[in-house]
PDB file of N, CA and C in Angstrom:
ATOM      1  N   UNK A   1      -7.766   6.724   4.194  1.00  0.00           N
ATOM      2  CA  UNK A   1      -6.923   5.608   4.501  1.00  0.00           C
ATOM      3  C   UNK A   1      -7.413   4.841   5.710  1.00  0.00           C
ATOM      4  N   UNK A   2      -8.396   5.545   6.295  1.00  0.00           N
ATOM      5  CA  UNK A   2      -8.932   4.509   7.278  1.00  0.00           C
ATOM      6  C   UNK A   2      -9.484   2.994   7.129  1.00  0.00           C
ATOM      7  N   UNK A   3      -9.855   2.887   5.864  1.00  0.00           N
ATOM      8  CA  UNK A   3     -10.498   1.878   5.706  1.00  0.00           C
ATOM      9  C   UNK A   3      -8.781   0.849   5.133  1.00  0.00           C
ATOM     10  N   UNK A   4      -7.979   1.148   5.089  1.00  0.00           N
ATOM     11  CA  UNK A   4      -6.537   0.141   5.163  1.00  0.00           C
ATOM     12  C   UNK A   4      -6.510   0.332   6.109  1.00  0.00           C
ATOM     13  N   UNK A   5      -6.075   0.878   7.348  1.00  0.00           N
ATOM     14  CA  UNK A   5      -6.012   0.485   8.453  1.00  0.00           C
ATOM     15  C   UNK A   5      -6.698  -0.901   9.289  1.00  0.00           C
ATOM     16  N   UNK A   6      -7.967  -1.619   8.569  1.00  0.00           N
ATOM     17  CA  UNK A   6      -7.943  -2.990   9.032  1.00  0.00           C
ATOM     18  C   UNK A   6      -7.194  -3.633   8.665  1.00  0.00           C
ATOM     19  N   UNK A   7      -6.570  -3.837   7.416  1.00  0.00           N
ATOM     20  CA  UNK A   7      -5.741  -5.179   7.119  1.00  0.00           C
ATOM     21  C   UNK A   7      -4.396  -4.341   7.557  1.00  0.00           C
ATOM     22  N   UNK A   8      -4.203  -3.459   7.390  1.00  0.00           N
ATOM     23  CA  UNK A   8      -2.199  -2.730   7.112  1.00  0.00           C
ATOM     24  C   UNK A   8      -2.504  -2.099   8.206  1.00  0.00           C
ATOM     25  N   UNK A   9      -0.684  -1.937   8.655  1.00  0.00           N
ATOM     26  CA  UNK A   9      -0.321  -0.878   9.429  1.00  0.00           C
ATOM     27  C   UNK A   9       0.097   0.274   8.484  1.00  0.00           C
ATOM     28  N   UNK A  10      -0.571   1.486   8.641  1.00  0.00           N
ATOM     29  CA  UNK A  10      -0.195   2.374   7.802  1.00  0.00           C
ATOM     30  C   UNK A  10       0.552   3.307   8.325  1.00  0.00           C
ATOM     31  N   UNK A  11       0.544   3.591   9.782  1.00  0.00           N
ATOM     32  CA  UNK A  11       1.590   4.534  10.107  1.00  0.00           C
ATOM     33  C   UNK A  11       1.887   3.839  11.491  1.00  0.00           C
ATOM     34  N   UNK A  12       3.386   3.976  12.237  1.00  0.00           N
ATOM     35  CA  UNK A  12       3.485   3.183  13.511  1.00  0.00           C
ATOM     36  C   UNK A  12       3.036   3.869  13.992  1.00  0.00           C
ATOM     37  N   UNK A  13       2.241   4.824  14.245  1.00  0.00           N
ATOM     38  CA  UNK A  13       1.606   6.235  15.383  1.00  0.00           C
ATOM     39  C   UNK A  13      -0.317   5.892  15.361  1.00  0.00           C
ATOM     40  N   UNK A  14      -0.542   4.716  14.625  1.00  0.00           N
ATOM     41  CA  UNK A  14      -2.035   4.561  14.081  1.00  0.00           C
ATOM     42  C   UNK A  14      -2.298   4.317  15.558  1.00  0.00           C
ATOM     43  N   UNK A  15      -3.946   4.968  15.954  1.00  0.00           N
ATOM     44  CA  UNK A  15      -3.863   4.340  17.466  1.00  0.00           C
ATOM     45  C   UNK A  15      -4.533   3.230  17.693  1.00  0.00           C
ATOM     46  N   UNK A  16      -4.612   2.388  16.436  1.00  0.00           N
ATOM     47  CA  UNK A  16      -4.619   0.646  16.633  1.00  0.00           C
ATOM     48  C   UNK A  16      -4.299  -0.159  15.619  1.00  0.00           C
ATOM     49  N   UNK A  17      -4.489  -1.274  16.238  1.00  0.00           N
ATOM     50  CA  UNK A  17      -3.674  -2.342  15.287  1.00  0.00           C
ATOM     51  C   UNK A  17      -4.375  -2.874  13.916  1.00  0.00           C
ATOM     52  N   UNK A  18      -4.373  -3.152  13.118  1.00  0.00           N
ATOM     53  CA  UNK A  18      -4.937  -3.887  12.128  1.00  0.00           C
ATOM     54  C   UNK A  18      -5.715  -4.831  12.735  1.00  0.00           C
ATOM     55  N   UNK A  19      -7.345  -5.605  12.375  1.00  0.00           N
ATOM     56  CA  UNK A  19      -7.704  -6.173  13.109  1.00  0.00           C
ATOM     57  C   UNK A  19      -8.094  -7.984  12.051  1.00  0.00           C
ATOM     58  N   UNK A  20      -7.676  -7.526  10.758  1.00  0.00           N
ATOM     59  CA  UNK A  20      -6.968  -8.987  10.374  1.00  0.00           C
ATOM     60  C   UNK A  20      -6.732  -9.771  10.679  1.00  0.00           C
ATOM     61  N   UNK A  21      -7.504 -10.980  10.710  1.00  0.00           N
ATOM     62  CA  UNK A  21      -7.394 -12.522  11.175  1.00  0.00           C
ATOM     63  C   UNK A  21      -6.838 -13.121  10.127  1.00  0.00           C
ATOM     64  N   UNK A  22      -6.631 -13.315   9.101  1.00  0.00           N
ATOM     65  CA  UNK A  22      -6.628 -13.821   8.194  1.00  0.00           C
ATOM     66  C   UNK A  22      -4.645 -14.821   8.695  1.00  0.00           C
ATOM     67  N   UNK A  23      -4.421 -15.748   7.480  1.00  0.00           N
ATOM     68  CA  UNK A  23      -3.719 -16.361   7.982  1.00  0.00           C
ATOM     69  C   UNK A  23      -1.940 -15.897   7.684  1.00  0.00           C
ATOM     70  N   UNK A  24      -2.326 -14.888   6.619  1.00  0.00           N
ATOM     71  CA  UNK A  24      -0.992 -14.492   6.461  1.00  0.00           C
ATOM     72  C   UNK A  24      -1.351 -12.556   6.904  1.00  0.00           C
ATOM     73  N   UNK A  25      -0.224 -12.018   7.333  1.00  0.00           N
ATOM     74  CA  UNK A  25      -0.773 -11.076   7.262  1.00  0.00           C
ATOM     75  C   UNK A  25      -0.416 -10.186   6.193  1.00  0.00           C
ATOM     76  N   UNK A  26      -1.233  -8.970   5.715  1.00  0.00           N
ATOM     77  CA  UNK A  26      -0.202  -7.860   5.177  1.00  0.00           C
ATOM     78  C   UNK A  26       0.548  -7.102   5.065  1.00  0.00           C
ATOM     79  N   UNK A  27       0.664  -6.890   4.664  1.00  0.00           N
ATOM     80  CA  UNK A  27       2.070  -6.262   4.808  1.00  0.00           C
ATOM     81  C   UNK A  27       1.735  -4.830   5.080  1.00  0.00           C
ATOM     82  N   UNK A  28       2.630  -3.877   5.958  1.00  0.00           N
ATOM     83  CA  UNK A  28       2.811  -2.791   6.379  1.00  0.00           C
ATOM     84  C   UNK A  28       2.798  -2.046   5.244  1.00  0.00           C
ATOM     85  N   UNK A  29       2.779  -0.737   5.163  1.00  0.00           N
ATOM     86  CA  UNK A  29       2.637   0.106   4.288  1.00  0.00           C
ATOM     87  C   UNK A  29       3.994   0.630   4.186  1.00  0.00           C
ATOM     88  N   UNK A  30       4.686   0.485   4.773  1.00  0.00           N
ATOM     89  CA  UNK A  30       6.136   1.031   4.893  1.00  0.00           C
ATOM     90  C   UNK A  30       7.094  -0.059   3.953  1.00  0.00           C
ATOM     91  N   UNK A  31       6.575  -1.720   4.132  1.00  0.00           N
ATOM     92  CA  UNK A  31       7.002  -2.781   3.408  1.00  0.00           C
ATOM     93  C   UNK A  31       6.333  -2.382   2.163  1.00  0.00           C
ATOM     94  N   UNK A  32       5.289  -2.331   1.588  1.00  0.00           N
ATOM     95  CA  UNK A  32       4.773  -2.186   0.659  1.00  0.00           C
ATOM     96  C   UNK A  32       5.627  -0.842  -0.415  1.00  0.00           C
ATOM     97  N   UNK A  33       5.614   0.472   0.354  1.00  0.00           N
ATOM     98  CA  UNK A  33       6.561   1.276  -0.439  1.00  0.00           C
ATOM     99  C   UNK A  33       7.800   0.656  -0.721  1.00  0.00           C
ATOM    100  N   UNK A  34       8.591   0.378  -0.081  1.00  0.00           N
ATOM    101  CA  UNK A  34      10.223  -0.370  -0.593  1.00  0.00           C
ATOM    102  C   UNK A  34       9.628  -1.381  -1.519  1.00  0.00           C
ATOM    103  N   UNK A  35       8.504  -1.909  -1.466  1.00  0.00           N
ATOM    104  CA  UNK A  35       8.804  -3.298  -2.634  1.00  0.00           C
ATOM    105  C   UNK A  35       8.208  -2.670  -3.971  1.00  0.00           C
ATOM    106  N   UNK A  36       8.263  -1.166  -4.316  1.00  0.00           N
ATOM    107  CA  UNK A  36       7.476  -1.428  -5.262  1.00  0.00           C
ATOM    108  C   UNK A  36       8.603  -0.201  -5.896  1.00  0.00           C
ATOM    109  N   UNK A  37       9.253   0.083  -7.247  1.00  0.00           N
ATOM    110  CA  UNK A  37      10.007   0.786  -7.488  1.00  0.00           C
ATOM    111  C   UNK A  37       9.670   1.997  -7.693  1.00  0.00           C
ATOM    112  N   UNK A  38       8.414   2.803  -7.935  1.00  0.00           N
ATOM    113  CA  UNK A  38       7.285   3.270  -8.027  1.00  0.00           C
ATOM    114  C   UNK A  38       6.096   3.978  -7.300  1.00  0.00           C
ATOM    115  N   UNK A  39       6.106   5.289  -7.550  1.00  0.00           N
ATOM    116  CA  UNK A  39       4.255   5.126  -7.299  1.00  0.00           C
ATOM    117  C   UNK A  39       3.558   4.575  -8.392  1.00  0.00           C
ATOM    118  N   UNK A  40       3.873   4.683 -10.124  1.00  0.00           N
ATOM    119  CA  UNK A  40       3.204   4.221 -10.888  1.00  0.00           C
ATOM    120  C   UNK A  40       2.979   2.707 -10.931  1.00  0.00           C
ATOM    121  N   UNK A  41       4.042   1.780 -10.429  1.00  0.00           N
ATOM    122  CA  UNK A  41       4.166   1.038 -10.705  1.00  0.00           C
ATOM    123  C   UNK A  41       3.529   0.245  -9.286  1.00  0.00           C
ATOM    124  N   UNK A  42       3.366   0.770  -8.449  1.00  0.00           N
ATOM    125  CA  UNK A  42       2.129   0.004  -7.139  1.00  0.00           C
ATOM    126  C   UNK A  42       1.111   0.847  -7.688  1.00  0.00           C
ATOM    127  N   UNK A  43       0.377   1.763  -8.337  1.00  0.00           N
ATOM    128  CA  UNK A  43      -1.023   2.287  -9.046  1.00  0.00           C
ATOM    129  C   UNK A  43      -1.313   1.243  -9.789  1.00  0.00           C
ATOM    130  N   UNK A  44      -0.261   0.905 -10.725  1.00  0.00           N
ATOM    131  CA  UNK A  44      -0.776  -0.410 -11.650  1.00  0.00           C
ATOM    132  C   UNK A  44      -1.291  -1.485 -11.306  1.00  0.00           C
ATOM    133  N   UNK A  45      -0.272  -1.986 -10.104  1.00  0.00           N
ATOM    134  CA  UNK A  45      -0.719  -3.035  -9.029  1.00  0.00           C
ATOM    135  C   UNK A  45      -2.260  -2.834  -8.745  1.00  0.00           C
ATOM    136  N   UNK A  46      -1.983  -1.751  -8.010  1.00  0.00           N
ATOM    137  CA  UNK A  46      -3.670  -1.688  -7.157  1.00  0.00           C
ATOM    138  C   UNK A  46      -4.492  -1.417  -8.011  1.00  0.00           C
ATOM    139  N   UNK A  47      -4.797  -1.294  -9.341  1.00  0.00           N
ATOM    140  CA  UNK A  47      -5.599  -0.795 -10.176  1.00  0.00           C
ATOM    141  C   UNK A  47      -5.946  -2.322 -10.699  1.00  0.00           C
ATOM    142  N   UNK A  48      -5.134  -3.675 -10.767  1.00  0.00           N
ATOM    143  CA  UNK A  48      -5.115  -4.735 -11.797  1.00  0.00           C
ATOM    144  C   UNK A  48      -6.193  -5.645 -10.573  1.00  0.00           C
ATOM    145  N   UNK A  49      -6.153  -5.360  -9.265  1.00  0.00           N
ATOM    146  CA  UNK A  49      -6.455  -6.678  -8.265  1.00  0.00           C
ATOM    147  C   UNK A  49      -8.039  -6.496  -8.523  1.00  0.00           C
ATOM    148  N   UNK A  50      -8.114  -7.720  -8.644  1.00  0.00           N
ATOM    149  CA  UNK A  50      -9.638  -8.241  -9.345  1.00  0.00           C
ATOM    150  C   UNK A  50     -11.095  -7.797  -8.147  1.00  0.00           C
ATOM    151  N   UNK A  51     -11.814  -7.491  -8.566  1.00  0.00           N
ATOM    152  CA  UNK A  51     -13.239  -7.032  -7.596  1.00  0.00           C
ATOM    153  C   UNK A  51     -13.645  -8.571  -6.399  1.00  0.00           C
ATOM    154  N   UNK A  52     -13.180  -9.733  -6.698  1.00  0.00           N
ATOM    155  CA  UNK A  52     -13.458 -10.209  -5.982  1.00  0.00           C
ATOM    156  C   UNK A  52     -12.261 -11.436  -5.458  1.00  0.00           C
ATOM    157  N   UNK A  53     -11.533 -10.880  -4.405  1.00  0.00           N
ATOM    158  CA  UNK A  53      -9.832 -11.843  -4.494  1.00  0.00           C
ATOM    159  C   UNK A  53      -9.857 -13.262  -4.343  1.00  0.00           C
ATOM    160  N   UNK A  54      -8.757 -13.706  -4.356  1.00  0.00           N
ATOM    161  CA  UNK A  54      -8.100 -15.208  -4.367  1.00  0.00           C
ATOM    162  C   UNK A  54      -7.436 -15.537  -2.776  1.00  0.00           C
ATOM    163  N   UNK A  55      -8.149 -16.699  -2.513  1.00  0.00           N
ATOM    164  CA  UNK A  55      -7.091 -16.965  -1.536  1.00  0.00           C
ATOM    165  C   UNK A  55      -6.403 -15.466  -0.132  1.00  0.00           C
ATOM    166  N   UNK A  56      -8.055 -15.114   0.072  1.00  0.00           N
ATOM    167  CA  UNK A  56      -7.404 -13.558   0.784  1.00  0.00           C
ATOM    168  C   UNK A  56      -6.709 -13.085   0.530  1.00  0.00           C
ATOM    169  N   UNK A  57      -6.464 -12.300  -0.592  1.00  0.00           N
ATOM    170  CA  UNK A  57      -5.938 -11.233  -1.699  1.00  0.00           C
ATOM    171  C   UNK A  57      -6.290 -10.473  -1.470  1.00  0.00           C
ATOM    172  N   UNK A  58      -5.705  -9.358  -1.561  1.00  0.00           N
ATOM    173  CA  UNK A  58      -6.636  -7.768  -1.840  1.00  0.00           C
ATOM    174  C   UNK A  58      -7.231  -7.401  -2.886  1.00  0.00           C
ATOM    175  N   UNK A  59      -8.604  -6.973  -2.149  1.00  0.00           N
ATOM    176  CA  UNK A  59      -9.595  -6.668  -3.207  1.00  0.00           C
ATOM    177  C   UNK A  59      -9.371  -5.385  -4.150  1.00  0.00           C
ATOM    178  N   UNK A  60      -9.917  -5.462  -4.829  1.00  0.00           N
ATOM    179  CA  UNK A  60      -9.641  -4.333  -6.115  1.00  0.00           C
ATOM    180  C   UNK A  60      -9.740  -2.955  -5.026  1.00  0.00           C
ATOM    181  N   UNK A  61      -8.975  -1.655  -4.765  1.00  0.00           N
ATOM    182  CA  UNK A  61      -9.470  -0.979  -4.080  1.00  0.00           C
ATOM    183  C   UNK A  61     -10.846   0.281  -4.145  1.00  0.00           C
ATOM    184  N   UNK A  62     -10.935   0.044  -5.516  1.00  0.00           N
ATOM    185  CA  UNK A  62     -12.319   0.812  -6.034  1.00  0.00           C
ATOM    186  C   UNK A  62     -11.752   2.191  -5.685  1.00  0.00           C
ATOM    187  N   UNK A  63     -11.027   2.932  -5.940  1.00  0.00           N
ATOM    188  CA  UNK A  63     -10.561   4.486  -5.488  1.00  0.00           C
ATOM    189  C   UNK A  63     -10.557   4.730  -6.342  1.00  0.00           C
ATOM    190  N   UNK A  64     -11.065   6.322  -6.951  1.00  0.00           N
ATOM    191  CA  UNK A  64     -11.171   7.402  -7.905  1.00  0.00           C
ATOM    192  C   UNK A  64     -10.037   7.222  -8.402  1.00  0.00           C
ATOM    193  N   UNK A  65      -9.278   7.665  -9.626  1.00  0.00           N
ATOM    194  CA  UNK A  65      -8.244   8.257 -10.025  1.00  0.00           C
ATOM    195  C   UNK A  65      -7.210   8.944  -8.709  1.00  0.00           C
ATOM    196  N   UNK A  66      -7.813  10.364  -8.818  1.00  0.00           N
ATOM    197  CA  UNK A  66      -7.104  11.343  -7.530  1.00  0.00           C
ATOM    198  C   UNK A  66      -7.042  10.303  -5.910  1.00  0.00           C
ATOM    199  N   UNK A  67      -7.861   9.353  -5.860  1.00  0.00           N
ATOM    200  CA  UNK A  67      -7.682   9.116  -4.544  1.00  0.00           C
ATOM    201  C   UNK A  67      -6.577   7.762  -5.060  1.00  0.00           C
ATOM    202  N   UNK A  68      -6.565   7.266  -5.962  1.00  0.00           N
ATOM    203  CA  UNK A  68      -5.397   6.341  -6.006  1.00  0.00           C
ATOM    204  C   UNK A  68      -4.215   7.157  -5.793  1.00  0.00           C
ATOM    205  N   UNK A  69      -4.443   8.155  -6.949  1.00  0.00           N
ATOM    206  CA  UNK A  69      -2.841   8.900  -6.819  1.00  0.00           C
ATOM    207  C   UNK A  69      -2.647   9.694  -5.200  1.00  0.00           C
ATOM    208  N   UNK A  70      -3.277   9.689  -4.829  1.00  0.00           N
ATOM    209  CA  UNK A  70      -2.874  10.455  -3.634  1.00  0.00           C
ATOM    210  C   UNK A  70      -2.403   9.287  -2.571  1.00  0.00           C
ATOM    211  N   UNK A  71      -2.992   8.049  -2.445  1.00  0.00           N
ATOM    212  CA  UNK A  71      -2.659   6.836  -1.271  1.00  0.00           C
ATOM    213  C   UNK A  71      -1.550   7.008  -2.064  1.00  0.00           C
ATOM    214  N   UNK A  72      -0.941   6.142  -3.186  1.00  0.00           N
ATOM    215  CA  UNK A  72       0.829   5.943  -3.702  1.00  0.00           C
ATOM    216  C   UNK A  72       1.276   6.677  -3.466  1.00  0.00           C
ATOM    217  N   UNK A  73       1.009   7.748  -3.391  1.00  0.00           N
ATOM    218  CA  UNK A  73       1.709   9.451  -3.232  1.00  0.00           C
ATOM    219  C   UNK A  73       2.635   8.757  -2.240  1.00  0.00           C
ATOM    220  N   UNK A  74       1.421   8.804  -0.856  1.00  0.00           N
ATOM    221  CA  UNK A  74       1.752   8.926   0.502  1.00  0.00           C
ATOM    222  C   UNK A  74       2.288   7.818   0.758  1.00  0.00           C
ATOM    223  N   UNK A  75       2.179   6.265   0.288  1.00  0.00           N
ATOM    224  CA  UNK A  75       2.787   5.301   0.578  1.00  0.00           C
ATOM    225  C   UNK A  75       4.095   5.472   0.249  1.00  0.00           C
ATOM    226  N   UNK A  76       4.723   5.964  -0.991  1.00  0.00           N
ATOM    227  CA  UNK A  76       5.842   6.352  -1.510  1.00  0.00           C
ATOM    228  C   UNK A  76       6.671   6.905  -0.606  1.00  0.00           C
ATOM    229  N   UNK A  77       6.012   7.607   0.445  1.00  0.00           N
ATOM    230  CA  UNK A  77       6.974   8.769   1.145  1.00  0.00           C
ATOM    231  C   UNK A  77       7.427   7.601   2.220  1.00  0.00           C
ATOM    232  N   UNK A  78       6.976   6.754   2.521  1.00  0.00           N
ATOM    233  CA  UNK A  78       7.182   6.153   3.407  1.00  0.00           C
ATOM    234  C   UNK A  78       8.980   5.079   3.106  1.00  0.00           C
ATOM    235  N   UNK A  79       9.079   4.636   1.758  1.00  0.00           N
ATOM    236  CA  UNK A  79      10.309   4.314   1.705  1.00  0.00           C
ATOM    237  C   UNK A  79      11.211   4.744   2.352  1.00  0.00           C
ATOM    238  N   UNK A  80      12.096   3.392   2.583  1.00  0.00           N
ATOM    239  CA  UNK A  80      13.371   4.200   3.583  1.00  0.00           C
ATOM    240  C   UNK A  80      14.604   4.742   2.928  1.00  0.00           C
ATOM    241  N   UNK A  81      15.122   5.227   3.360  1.00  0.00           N
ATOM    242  CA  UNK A  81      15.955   6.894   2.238  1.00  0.00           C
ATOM    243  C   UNK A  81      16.726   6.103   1.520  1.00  0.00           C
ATOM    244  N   UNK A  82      17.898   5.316   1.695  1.00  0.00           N
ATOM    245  CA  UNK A  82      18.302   4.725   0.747  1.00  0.00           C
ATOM    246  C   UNK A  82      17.477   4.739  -0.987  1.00  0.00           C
ATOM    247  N   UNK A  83      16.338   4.107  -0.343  1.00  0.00           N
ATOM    248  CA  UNK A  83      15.604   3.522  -1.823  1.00  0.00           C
ATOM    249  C   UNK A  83      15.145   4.582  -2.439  1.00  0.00           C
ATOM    250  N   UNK A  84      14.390   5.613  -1.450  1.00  0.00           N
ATOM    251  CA  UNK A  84      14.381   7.109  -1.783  1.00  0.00           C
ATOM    252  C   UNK A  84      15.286   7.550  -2.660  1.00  0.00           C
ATOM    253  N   UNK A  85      16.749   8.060  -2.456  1.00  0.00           N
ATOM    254  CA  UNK A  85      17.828   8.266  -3.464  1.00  0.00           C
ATOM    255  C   UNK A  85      18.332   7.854  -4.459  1.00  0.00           C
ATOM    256  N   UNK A  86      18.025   6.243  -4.358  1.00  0.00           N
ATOM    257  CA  UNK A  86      18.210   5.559  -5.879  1.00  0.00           C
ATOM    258  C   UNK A  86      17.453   5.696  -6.741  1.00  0.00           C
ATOM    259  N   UNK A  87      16.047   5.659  -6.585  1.00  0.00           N
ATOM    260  CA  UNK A  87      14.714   5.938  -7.293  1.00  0.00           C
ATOM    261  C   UNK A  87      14.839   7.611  -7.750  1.00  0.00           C
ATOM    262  N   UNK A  88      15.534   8.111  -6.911  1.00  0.00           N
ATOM    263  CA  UNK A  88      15.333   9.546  -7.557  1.00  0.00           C
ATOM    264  C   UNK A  88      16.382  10.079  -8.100  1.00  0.00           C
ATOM    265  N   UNK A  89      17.575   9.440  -8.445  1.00  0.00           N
ATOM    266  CA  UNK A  89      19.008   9.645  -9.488  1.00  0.00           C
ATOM    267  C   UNK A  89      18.013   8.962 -11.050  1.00  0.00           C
ATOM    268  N   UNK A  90      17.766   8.297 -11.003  1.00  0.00           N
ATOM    269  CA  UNK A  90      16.749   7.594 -12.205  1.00  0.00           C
ATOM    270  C   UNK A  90      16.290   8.593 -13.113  1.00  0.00           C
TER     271      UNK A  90
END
């Protein structure tokens, strides 16, 4: 996960900042878990973004199988409990 750590904040304890110039920024990894209902359904996401982006997009992330499933894993945990409990009565 080091290599998200330039554009995202992936944990508030990272001992630096994202170093992203770009004009919008990205979104936190903590924002990213709540917006997505899913780990399958941000895998799909990150699996569809094209090898070469739009408009500073994120690039396709090129991760193995196991290393996709393991980042959603961990992004997942990051939801805040609320969304946690609804997602998991489902």
């Amino acid at each position: 996960m080091d290599a998200c750590t330039g554009c995202h904040v992936v944990a508030s304890d990272q001992p630096y900042r994202p170093i992203y110039k770009g004009a919008i920024r990205p979104p936190d990894f903590k924002d990213i878990a709540n917006k997505y209902a899913s780990a399958a359904s941000l895998r799909s996401y990150l699996s569809s973004l094209p090898a070469i982006p739009k408009n500073g997009q994120m690039a396709n992330t090129d991760l193995t199988e196991a290393e996709l499933h393991d980042v959603t894993a961990f992004i997942m945990t990051l939801r805040n409990a609320s969304l946690q409990s609804s997602t998991s009565s489902r």
